[in-house]
PDB file of N, CA and C in Angstrom:
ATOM      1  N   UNK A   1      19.482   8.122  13.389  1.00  0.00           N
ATOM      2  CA  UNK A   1      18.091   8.433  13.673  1.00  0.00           C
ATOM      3  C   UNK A   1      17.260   7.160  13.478  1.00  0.00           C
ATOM      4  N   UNK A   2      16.424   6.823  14.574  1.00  0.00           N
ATOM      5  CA  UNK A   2      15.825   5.532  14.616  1.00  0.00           C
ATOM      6  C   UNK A   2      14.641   6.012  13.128  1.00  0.00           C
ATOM      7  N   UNK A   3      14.064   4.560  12.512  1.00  0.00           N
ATOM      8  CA  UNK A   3      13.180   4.784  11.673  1.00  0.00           C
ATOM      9  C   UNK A   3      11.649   5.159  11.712  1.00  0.00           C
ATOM     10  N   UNK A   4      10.761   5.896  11.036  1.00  0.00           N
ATOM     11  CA  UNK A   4       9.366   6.342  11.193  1.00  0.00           C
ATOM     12  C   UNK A   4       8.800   5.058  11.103  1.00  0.00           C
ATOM     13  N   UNK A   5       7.889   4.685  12.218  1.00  0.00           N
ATOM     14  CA  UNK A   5       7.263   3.600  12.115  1.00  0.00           C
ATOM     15  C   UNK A   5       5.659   3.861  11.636  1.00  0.00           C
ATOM     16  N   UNK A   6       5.479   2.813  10.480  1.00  0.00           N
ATOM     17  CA  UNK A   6       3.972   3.003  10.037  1.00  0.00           C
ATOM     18  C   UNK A   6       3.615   2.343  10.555  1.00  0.00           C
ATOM     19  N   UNK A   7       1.855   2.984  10.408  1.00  0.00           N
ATOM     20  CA  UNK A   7       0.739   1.992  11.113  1.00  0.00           C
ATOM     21  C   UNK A   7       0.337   1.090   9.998  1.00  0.00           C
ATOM     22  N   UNK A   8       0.030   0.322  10.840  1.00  0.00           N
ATOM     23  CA  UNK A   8      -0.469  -1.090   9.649  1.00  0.00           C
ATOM     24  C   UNK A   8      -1.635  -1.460  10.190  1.00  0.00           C
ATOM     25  N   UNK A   9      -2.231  -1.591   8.804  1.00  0.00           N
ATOM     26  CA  UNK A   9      -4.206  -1.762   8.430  1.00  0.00           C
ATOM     27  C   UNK A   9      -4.212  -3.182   8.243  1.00  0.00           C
ATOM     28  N   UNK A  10      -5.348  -3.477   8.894  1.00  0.00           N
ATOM     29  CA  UNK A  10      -5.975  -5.040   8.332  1.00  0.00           C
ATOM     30  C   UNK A  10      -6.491  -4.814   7.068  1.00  0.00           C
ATOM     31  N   UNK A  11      -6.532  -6.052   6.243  1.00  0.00           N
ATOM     32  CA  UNK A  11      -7.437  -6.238   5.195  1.00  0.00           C
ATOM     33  C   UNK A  11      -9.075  -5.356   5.611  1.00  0.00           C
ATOM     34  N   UNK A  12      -9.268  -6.537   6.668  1.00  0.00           N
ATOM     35  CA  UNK A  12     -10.769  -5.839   6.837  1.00  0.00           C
ATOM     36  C   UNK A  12     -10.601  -4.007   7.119  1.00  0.00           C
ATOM     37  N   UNK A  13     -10.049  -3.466   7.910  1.00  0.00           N
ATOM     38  CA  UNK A  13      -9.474  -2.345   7.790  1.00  0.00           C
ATOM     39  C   UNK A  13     -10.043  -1.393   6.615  1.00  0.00           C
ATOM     40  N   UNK A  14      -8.871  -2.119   6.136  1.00  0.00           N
ATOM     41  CA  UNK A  14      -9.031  -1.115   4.557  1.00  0.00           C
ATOM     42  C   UNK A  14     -10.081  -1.170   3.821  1.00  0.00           C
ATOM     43  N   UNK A  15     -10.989  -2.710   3.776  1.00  0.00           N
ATOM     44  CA  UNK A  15     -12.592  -2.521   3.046  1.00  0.00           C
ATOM     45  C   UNK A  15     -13.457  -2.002   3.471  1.00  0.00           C
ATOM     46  N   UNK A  16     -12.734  -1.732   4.652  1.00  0.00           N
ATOM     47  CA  UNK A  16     -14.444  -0.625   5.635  1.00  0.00           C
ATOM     48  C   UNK A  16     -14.143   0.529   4.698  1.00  0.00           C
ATOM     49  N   UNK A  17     -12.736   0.375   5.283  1.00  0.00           N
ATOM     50  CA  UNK A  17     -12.255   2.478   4.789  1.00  0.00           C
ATOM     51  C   UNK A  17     -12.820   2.197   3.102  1.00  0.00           C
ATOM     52  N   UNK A  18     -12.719   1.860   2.863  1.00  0.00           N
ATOM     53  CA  UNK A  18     -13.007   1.712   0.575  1.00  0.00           C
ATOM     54  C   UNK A  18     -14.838   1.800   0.628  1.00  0.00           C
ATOM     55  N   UNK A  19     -15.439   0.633   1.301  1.00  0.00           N
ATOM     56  CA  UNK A  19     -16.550   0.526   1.727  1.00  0.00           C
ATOM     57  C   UNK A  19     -17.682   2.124   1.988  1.00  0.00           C
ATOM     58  N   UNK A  20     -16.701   2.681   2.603  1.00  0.00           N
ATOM     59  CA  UNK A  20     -17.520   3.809   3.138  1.00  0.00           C
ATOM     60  C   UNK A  20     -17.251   5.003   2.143  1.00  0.00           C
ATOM     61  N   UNK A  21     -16.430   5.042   1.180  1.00  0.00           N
ATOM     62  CA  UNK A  21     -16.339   5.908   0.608  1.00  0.00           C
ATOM     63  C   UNK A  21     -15.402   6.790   0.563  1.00  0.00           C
ATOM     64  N   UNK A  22     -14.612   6.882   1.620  1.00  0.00           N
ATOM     65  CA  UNK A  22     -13.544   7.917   2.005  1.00  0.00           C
ATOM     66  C   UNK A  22     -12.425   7.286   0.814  1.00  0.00           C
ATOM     67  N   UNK A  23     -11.577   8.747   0.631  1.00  0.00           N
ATOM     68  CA  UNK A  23     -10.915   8.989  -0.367  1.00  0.00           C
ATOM     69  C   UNK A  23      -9.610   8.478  -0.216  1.00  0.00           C
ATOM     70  N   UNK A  24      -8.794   7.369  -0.353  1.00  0.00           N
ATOM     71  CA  UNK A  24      -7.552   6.924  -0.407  1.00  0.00           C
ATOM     72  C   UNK A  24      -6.956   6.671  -1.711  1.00  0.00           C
ATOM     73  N   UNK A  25      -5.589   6.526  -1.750  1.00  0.00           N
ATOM     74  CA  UNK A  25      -4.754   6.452  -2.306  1.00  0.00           C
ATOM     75  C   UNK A  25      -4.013   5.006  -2.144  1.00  0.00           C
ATOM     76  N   UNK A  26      -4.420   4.057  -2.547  1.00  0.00           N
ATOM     77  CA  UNK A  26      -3.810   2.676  -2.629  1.00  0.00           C
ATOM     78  C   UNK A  26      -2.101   2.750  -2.986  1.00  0.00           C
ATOM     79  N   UNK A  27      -1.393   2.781  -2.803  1.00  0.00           N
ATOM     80  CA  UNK A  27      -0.038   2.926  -3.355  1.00  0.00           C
ATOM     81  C   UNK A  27       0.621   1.665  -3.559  1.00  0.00           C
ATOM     82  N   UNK A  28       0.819   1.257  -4.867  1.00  0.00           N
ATOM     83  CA  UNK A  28       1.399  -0.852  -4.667  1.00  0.00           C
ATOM     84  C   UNK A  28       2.659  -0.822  -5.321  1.00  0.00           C
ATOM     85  N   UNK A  29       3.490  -0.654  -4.486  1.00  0.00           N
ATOM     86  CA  UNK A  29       5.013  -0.716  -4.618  1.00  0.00           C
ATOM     87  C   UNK A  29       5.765  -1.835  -5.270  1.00  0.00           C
ATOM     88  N   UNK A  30       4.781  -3.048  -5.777  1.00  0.00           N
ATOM     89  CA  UNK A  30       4.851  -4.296  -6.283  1.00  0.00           C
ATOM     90  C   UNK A  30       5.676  -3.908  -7.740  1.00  0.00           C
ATOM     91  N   UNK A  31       6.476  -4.610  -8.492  1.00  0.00           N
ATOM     92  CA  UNK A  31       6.502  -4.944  -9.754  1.00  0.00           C
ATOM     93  C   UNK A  31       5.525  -4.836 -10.461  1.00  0.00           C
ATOM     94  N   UNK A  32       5.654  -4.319 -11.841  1.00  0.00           N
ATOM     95  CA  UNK A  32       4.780  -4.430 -13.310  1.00  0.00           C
ATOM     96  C   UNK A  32       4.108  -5.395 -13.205  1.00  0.00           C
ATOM     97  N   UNK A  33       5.000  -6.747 -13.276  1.00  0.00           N
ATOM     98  CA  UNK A  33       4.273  -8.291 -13.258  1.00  0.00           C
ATOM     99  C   UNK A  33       4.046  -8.567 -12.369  1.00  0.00           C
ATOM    100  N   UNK A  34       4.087  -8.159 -11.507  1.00  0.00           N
ATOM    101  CA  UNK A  34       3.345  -8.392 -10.153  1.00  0.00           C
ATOM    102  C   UNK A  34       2.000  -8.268 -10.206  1.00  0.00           C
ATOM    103  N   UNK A  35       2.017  -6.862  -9.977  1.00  0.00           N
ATOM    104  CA  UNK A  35       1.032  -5.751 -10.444  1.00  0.00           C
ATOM    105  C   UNK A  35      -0.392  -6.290 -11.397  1.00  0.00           C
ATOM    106  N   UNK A  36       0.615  -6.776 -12.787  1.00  0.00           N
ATOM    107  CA  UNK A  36      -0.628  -7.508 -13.645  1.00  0.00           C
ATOM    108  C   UNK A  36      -1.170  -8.821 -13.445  1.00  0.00           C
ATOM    109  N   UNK A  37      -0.589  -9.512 -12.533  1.00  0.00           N
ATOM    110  CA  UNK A  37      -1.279 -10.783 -12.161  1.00  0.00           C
ATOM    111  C   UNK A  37      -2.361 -10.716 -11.185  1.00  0.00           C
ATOM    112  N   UNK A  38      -2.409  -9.768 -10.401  1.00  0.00           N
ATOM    113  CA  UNK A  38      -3.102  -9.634  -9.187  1.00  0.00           C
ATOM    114  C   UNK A  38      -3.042  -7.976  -8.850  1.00  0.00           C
ATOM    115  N   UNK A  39      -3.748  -7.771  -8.515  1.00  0.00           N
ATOM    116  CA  UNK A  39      -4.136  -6.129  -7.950  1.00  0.00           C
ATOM    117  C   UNK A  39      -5.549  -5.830  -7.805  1.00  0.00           C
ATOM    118  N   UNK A  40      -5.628  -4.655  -6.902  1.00  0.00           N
ATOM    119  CA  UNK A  40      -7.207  -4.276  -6.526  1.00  0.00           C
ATOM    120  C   UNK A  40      -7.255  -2.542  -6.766  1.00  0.00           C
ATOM    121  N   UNK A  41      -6.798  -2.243  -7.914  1.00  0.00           N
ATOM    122  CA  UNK A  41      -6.968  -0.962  -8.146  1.00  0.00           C
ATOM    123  C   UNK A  41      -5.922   0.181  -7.826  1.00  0.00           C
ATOM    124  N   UNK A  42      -4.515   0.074  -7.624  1.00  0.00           N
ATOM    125  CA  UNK A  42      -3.890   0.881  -6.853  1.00  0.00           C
ATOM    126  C   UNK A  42      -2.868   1.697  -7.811  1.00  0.00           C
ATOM    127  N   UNK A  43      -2.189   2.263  -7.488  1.00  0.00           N
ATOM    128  CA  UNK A  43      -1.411   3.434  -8.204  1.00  0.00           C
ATOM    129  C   UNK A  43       0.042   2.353  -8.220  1.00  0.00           C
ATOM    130  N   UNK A  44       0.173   2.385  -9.074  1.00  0.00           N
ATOM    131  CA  UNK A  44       1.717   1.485  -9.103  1.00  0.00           C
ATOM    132  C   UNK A  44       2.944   2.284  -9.504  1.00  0.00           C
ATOM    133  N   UNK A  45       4.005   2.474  -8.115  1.00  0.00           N
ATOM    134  CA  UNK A  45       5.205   2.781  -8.275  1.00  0.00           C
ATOM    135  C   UNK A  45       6.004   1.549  -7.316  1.00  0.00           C
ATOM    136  N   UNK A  46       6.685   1.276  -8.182  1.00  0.00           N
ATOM    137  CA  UNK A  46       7.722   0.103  -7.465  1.00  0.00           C
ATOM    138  C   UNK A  46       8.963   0.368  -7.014  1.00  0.00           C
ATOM    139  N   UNK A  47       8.848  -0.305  -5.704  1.00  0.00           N
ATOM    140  CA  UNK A  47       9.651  -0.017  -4.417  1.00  0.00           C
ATOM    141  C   UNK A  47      10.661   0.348  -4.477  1.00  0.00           C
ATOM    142  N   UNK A  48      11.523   0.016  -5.642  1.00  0.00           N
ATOM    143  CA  UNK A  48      12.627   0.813  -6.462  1.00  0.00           C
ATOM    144  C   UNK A  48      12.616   1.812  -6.784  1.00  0.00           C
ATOM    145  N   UNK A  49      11.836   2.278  -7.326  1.00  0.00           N
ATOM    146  CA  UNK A  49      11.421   3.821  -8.036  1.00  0.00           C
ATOM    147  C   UNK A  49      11.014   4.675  -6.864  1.00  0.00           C
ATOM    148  N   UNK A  50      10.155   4.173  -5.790  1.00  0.00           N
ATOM    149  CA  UNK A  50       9.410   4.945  -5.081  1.00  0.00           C
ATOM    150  C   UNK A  50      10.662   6.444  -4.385  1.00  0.00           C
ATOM    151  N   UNK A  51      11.844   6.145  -4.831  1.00  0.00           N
ATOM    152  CA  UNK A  51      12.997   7.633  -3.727  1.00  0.00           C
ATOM    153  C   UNK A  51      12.458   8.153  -5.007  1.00  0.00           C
ATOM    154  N   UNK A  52      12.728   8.592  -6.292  1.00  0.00           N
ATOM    155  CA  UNK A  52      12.252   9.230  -7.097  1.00  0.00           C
ATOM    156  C   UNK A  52      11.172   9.875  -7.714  1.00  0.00           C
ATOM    157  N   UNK A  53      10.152   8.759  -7.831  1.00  0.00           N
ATOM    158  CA  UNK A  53       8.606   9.120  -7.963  1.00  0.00           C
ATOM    159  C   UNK A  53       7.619   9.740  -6.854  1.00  0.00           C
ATOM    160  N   UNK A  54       8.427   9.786  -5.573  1.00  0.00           N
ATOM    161  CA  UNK A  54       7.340  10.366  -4.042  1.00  0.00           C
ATOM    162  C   UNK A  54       6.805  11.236  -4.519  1.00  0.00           C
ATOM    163  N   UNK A  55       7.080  12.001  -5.294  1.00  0.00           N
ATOM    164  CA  UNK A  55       6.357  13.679  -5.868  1.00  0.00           C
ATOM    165  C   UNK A  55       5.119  13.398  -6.174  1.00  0.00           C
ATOM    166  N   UNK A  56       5.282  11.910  -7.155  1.00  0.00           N
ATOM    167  CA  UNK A  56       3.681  11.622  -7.834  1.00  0.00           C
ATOM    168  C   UNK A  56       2.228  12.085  -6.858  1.00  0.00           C
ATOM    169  N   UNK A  57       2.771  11.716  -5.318  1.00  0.00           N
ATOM    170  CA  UNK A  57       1.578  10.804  -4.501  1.00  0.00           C
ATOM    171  C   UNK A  57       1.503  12.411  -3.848  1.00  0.00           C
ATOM    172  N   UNK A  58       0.203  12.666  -3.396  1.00  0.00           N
ATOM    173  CA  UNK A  58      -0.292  14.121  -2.687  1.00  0.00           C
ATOM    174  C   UNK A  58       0.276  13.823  -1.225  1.00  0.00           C
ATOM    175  N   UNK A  59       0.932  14.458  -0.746  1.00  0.00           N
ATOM    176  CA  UNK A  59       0.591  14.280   0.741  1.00  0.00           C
ATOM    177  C   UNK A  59       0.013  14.699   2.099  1.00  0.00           C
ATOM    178  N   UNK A  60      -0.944  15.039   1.436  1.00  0.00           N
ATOM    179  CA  UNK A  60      -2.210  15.516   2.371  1.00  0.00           C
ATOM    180  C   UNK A  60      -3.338  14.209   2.084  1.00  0.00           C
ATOM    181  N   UNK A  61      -3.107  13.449   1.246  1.00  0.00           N
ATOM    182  CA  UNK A  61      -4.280  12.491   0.701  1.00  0.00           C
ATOM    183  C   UNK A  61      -3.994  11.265   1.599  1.00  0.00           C
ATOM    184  N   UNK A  62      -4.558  10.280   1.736  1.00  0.00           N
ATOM    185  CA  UNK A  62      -4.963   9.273   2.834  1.00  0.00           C
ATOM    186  C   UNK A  62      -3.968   8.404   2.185  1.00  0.00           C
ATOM    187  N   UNK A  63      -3.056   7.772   2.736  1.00  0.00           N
ATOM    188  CA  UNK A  63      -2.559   6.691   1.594  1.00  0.00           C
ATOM    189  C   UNK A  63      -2.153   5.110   2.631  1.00  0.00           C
ATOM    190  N   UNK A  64      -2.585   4.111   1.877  1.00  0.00           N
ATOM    191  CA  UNK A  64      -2.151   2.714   2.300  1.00  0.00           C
ATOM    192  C   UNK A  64      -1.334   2.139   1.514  1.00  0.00           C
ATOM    193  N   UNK A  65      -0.085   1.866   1.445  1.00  0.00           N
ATOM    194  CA  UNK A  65       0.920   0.565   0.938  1.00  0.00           C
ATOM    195  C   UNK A  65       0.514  -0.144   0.760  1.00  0.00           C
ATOM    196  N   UNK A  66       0.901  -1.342  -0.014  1.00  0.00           N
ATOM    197  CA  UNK A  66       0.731  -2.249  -0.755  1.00  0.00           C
ATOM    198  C   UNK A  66       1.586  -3.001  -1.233  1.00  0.00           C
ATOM    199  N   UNK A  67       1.894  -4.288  -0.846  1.00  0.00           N
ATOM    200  CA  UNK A  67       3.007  -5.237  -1.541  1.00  0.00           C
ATOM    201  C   UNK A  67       2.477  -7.037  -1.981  1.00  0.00           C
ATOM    202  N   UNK A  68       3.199  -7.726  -1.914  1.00  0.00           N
ATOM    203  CA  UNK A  68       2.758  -8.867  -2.190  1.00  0.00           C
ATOM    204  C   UNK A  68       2.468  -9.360  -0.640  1.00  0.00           C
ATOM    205  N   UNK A  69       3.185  -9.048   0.212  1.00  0.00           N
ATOM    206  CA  UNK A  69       3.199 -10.325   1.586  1.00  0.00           C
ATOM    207  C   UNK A  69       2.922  -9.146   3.007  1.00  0.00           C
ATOM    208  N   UNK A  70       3.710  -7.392   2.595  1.00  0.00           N
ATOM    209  CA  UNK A  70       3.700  -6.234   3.137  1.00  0.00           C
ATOM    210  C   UNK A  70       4.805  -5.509   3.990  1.00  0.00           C
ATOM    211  N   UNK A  71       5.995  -6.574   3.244  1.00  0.00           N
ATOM    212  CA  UNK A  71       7.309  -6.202   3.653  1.00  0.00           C
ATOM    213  C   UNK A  71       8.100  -5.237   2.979  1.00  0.00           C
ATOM    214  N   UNK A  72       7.933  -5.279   2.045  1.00  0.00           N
ATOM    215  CA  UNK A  72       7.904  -3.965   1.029  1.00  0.00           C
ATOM    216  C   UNK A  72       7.252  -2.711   1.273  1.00  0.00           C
ATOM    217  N   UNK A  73       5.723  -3.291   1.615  1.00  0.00           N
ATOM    218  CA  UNK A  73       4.887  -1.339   1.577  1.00  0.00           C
ATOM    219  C   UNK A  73       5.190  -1.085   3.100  1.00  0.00           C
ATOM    220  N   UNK A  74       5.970  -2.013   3.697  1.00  0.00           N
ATOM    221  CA  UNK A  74       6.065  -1.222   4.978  1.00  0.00           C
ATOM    222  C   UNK A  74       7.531  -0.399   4.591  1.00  0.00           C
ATOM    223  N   UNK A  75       8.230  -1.069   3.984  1.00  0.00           N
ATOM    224  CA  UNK A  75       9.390   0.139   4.309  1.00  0.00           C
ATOM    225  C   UNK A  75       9.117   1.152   3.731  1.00  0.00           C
ATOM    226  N   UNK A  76       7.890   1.240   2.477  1.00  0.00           N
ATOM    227  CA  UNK A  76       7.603   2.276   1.208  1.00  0.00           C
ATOM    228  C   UNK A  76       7.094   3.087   1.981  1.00  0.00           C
ATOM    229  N   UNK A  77       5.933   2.671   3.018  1.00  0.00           N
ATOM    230  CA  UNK A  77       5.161   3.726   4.146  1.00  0.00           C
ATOM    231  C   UNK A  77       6.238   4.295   5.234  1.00  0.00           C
ATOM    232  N   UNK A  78       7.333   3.350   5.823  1.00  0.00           N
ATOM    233  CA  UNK A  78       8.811   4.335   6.511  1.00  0.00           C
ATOM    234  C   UNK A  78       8.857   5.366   5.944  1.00  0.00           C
ATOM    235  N   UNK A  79       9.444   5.082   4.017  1.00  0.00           N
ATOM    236  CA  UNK A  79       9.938   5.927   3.777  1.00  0.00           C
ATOM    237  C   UNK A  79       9.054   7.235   3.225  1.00  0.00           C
ATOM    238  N   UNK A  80       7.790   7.164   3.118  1.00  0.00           N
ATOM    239  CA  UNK A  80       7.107   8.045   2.811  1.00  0.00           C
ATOM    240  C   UNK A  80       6.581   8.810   4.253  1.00  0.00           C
ATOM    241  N   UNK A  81       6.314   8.396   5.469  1.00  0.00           N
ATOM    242  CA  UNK A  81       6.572   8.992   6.269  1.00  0.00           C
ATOM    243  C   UNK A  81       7.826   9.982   7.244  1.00  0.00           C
ATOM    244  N   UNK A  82       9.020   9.520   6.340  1.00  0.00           N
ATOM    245  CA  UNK A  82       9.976  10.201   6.684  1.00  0.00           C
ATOM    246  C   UNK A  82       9.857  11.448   6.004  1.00  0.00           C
ATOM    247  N   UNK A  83       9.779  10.878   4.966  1.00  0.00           N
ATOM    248  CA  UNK A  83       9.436  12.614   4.127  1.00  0.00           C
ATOM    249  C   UNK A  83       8.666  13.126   4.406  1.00  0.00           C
ATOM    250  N   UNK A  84       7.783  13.003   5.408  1.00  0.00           N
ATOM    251  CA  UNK A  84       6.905  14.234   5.690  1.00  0.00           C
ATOM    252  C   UNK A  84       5.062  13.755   5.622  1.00  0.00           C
ATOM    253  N   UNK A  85       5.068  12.990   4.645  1.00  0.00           N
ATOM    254  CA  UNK A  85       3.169  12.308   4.378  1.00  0.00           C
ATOM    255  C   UNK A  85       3.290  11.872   5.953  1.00  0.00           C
ATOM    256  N   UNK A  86       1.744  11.932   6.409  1.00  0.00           N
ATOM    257  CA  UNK A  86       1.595  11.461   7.909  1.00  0.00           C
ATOM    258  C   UNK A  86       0.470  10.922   7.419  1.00  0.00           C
ATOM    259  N   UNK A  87      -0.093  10.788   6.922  1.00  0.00           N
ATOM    260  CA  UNK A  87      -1.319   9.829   6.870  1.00  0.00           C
ATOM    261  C   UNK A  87      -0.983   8.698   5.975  1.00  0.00           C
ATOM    262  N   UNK A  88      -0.439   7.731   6.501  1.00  0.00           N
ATOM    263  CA  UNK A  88       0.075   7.052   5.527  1.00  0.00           C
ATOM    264  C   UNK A  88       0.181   5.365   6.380  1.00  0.00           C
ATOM    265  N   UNK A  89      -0.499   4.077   6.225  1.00  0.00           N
ATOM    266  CA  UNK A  89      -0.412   3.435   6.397  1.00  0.00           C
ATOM    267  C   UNK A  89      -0.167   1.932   5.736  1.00  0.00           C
ATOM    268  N   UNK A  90       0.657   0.931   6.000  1.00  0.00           N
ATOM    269  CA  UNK A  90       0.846  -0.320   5.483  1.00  0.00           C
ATOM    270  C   UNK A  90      -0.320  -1.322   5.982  1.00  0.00           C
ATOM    271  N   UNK A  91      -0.881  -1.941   4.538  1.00  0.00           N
ATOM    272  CA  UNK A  91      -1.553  -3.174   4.529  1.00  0.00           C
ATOM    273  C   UNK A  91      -0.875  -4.426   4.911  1.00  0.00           C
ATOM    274  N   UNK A  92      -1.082  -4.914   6.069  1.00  0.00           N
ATOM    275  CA  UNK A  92      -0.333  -5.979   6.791  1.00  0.00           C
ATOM    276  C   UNK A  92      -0.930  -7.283   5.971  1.00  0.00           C
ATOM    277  N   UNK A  93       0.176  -8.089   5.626  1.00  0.00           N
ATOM    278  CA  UNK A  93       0.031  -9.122   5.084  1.00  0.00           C
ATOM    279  C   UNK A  93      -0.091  -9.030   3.688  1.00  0.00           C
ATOM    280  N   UNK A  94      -0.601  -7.770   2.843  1.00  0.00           N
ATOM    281  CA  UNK A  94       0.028  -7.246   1.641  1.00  0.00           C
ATOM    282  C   UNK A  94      -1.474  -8.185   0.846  1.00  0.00           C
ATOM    283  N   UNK A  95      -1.108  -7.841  -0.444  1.00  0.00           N
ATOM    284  CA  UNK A  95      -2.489  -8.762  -1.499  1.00  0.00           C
ATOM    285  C   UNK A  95      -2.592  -9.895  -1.307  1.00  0.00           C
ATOM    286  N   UNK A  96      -1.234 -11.118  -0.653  1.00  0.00           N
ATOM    287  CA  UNK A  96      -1.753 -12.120  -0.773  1.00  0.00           C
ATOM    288  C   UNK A  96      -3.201 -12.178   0.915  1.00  0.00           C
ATOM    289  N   UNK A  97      -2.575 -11.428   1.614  1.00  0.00           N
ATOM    290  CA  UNK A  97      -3.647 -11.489   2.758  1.00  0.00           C
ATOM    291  C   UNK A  97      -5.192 -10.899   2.561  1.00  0.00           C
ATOM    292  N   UNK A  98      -5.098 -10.037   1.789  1.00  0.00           N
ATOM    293  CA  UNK A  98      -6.490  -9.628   0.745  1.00  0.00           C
ATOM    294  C   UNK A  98      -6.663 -10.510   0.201  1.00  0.00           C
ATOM    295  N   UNK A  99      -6.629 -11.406  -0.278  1.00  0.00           N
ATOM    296  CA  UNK A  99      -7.022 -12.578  -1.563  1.00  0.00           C
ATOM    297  C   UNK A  99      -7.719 -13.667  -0.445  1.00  0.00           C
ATOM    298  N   UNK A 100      -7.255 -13.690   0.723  1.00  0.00           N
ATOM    299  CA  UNK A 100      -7.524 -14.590   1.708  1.00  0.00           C
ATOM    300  C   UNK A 100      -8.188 -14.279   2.450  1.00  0.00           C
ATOM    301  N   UNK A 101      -8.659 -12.939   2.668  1.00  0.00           N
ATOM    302  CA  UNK A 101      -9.621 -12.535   3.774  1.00  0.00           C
ATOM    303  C   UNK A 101     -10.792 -11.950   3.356  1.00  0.00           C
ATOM    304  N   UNK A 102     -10.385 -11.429   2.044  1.00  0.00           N
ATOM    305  CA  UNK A 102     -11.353 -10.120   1.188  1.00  0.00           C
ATOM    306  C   UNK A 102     -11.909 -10.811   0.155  1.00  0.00           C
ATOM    307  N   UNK A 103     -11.443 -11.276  -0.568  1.00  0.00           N
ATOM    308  CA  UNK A 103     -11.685 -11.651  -2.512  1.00  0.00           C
ATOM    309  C   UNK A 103     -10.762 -12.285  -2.352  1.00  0.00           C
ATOM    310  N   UNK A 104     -11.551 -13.677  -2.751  1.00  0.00           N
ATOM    311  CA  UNK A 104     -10.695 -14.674  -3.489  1.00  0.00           C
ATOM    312  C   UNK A 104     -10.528 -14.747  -4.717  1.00  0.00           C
ATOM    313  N   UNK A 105     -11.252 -14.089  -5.708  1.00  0.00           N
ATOM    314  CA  UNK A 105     -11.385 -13.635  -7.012  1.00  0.00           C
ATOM    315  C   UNK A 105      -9.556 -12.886  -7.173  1.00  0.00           C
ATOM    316  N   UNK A 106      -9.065 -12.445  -6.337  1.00  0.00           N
ATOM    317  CA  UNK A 106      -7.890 -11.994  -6.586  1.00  0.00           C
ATOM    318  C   UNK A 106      -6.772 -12.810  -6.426  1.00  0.00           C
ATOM    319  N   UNK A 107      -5.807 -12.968  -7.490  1.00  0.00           N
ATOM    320  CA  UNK A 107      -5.341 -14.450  -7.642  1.00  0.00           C
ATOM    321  C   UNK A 107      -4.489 -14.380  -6.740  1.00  0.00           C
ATOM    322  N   UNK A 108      -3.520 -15.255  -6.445  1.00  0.00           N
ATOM    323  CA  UNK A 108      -2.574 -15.385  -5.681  1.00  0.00           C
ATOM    324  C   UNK A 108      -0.997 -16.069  -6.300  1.00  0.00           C
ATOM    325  N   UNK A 109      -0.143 -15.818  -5.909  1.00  0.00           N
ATOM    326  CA  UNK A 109       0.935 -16.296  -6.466  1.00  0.00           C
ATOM    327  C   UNK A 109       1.820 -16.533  -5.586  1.00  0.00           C
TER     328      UNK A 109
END
């Protein structure tokens, strides 16, 4: 069976959607230390954990991936769209492309 392909959000994208108020679910599939060097608020289950922990995340709720570069939250958004979440999209280019387009205040590594 070929794989569920996610849609993928721009940076700018996603600050409208945050911007305006609507209700998402950041999901950052990143490492702990990842995670604590850099992040913009998101629910952290790592990309490892994520076959186990899917229960955590609602899936009726809006959700965007999250990785360092967005090679990661894209397969995390595959695999959360296979299971069934449909509203579910990957941040292309991941935090370091937020740090560069959005906030530079958010470090980079």
């Amino acid at each position: 069976m070929p794989p569920v392909l996610a849609k993928e959000i721009s940076p700018k994208e996603l600050k409208a959607i945050l911007d305006s108020g609507e209700r998402i679910l950041i999901l950052d599939v990143r490492e702990p230390n990842e995670f604590a060097l850099a992040n913009i608020g998101g629910h952290l289950i790592p990309l490892g954990e994520l076959e186990k922990r899917f229960t955590e995340v609602d899936p009726t709720q809006t959700i965007v991936t999250l990785c360092h570069h967005g090679v990661r939250s894209r397969h995390a958004a595959q695999f959360l769209r296979a299971q069934g979440y449909s509203k579910v999209s990957n941040l292309s280019g991941g935090i370091e492309r937020w740090s560069q387009e959005i906030d530079s205040g958010v470090a980079r590594y």
